[in-house]
PDB file of N, CA and C in Angstrom:
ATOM      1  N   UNK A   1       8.895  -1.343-111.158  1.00  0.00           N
ATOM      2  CA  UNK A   1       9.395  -1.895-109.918  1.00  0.00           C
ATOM      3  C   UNK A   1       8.362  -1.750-108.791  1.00  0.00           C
ATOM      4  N   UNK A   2       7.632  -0.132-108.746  1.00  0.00           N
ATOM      5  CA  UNK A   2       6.569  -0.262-107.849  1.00  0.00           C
ATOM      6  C   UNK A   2       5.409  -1.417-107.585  1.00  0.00           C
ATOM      7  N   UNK A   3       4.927  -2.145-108.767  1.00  0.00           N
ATOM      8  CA  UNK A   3       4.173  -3.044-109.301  1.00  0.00           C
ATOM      9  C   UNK A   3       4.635  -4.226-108.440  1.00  0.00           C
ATOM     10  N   UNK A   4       5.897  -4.638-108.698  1.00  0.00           N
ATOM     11  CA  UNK A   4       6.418  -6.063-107.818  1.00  0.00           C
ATOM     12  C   UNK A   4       5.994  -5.706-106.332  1.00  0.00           C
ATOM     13  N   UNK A   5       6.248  -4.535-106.003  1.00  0.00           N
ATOM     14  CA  UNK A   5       6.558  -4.230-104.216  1.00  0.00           C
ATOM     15  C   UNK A   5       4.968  -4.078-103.823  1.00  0.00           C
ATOM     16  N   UNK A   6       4.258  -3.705-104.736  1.00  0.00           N
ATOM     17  CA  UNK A   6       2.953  -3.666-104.282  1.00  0.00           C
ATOM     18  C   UNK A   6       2.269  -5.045-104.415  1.00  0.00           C
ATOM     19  N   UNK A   7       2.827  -6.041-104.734  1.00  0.00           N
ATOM     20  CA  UNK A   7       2.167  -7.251-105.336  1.00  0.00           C
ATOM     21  C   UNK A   7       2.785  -7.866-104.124  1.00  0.00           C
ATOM     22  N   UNK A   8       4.003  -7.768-103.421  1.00  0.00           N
ATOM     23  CA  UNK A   8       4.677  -8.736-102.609  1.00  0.00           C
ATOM     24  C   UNK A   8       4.308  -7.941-101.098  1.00  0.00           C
ATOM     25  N   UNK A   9       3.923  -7.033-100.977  1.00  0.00           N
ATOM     26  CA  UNK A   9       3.261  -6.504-100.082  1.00  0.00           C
ATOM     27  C   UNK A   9       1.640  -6.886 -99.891  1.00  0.00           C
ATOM     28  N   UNK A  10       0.894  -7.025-101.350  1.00  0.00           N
ATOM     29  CA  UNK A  10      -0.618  -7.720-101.112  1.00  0.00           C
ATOM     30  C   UNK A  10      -0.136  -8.762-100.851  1.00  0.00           C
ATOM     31  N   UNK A  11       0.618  -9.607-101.130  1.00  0.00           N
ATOM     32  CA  UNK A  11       0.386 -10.873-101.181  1.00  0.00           C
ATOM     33  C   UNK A  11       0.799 -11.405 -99.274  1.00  0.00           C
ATOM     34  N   UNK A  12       2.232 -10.207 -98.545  1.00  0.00           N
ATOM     35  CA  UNK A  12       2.109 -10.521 -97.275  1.00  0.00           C
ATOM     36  C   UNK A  12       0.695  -9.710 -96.546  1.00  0.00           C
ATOM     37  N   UNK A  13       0.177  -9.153 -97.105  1.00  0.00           N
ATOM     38  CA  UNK A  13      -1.276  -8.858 -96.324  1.00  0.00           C
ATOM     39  C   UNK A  13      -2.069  -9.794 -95.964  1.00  0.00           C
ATOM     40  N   UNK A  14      -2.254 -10.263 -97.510  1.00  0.00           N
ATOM     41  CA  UNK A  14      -3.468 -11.647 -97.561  1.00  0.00           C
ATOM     42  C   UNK A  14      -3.098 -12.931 -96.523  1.00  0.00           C
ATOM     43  N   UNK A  15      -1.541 -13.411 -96.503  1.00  0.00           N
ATOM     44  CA  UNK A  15      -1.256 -14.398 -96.077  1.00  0.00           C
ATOM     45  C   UNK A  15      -1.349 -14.318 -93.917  1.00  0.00           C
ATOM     46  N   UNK A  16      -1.288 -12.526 -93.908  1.00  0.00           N
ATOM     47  CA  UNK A  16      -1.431 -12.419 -92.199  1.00  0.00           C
ATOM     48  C   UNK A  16      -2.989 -12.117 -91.650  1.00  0.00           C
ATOM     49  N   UNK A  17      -3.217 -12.358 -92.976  1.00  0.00           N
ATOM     50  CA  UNK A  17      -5.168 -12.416 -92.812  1.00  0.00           C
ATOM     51  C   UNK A  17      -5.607 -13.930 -92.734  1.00  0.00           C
ATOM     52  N   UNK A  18      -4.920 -14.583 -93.232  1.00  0.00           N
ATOM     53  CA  UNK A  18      -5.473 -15.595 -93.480  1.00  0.00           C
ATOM     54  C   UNK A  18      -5.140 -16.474 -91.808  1.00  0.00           C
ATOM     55  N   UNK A  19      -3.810 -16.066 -91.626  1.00  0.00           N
ATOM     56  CA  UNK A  19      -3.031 -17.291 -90.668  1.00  0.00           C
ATOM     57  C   UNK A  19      -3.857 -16.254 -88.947  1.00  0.00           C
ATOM     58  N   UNK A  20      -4.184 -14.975 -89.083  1.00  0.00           N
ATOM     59  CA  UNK A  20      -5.145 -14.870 -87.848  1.00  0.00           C
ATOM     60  C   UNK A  20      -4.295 -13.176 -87.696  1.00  0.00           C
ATOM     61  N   UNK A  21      -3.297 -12.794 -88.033  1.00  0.00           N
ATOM     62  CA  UNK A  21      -2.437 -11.953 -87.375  1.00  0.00           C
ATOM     63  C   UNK A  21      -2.898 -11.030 -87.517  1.00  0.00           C
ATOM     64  N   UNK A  22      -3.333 -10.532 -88.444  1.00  0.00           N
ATOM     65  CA  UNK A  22      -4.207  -9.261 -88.375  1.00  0.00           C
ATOM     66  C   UNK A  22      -5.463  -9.337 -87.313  1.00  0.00           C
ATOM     67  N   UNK A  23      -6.252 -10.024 -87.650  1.00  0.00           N
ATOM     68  CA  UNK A  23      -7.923  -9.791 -86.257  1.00  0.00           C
ATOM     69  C   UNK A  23      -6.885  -9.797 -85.096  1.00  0.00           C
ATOM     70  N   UNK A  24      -5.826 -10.186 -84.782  1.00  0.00           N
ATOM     71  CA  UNK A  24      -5.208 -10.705 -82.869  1.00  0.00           C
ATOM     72  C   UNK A  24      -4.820  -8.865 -82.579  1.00  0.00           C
ATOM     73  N   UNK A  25      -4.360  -8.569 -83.838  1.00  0.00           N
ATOM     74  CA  UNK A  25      -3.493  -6.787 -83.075  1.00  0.00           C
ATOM     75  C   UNK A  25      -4.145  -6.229 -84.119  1.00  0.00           C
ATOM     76  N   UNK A  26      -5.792  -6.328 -84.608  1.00  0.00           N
ATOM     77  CA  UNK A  26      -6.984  -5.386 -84.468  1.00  0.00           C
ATOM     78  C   UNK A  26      -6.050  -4.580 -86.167  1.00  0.00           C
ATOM     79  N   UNK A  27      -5.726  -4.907 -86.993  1.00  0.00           N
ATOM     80  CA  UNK A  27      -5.133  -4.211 -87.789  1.00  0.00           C
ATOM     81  C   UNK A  27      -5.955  -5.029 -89.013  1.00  0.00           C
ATOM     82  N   UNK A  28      -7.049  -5.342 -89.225  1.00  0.00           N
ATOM     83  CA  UNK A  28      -8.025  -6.190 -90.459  1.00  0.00           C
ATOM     84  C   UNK A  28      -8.278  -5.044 -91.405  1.00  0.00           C
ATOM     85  N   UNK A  29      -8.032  -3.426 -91.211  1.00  0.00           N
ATOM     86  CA  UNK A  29      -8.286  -2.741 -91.538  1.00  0.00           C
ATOM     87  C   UNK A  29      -7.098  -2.720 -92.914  1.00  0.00           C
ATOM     88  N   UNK A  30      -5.625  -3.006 -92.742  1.00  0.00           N
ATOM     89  CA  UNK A  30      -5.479  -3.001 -94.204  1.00  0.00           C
ATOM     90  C   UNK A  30      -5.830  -3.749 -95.594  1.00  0.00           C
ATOM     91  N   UNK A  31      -6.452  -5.001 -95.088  1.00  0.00           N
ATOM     92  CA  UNK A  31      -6.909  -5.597 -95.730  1.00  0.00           C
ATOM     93  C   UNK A  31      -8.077  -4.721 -97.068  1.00  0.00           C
ATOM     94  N   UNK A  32      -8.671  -3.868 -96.017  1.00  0.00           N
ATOM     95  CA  UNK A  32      -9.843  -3.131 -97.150  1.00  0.00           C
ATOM     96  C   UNK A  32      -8.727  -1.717 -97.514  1.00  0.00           C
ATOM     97  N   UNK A  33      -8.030  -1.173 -97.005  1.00  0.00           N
ATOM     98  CA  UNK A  33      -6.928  -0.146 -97.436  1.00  0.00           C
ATOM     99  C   UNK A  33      -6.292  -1.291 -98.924  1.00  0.00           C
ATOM    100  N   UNK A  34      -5.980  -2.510 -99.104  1.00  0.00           N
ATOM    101  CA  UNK A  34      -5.705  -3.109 -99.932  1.00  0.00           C
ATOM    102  C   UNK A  34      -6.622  -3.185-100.947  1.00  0.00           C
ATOM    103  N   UNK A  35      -7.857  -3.298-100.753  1.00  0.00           N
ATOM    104  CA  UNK A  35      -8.973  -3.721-101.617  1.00  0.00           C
ATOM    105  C   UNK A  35      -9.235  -2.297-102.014  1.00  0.00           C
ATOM    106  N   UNK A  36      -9.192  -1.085-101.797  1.00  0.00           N
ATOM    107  CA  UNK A  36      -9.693   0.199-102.553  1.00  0.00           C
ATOM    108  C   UNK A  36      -8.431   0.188-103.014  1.00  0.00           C
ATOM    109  N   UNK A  37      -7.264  -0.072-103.408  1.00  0.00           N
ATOM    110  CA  UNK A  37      -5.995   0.481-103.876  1.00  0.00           C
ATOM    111  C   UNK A  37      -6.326  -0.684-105.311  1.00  0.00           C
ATOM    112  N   UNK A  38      -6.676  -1.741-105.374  1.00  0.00           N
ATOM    113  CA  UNK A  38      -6.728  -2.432-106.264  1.00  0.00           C
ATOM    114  C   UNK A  38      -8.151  -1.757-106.866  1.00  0.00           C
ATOM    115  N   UNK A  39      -8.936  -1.727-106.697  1.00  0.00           N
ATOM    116  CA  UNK A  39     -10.413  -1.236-107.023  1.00  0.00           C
ATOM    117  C   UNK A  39     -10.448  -0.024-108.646  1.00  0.00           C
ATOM    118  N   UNK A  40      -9.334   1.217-108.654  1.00  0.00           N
ATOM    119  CA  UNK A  40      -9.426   1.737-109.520  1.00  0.00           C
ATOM    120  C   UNK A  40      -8.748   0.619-110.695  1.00  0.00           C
ATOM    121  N   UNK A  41      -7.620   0.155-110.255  1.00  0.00           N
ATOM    122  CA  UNK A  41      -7.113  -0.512-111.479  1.00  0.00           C
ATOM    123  C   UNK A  41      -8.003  -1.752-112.216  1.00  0.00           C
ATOM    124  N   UNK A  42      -8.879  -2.076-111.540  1.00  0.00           N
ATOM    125  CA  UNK A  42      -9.875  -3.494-111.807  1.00  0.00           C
ATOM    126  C   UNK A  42     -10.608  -2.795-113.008  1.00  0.00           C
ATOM    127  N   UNK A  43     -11.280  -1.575-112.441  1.00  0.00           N
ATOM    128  CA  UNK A  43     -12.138  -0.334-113.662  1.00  0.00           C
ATOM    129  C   UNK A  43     -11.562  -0.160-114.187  1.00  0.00           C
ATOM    130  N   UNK A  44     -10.265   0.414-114.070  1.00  0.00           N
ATOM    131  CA  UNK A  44      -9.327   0.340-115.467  1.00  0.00           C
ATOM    132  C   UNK A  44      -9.226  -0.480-116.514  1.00  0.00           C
ATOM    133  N   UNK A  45      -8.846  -2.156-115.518  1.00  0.00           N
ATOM    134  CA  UNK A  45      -9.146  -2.844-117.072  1.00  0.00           C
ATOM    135  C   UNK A  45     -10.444  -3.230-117.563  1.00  0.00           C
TER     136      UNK A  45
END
């Protein structure tokens, strides 16, 4: 179940990166908090 919530949580990250909302209230920073959380599992597979 964790798997879905973390997938529907990247996926609203990516989409408030894309449309501007993150750079406007300075928060671009989870974007890379997203990208090291995926990073071990990539080496994994």
């Amino acid at each position: 179940m964790w798997f879905y919530v973390y997938y529907v949580v990247a996926i609203v990250i990516l989409l408030l990166q894309f449309t501007g909302f993150l750079a406007r209230r300075n928060l671009e920073w989870l974007v890379y908090v997203l990208a090291v959380t995926v990073f071990p599992a990539v080496l994994y597979l």
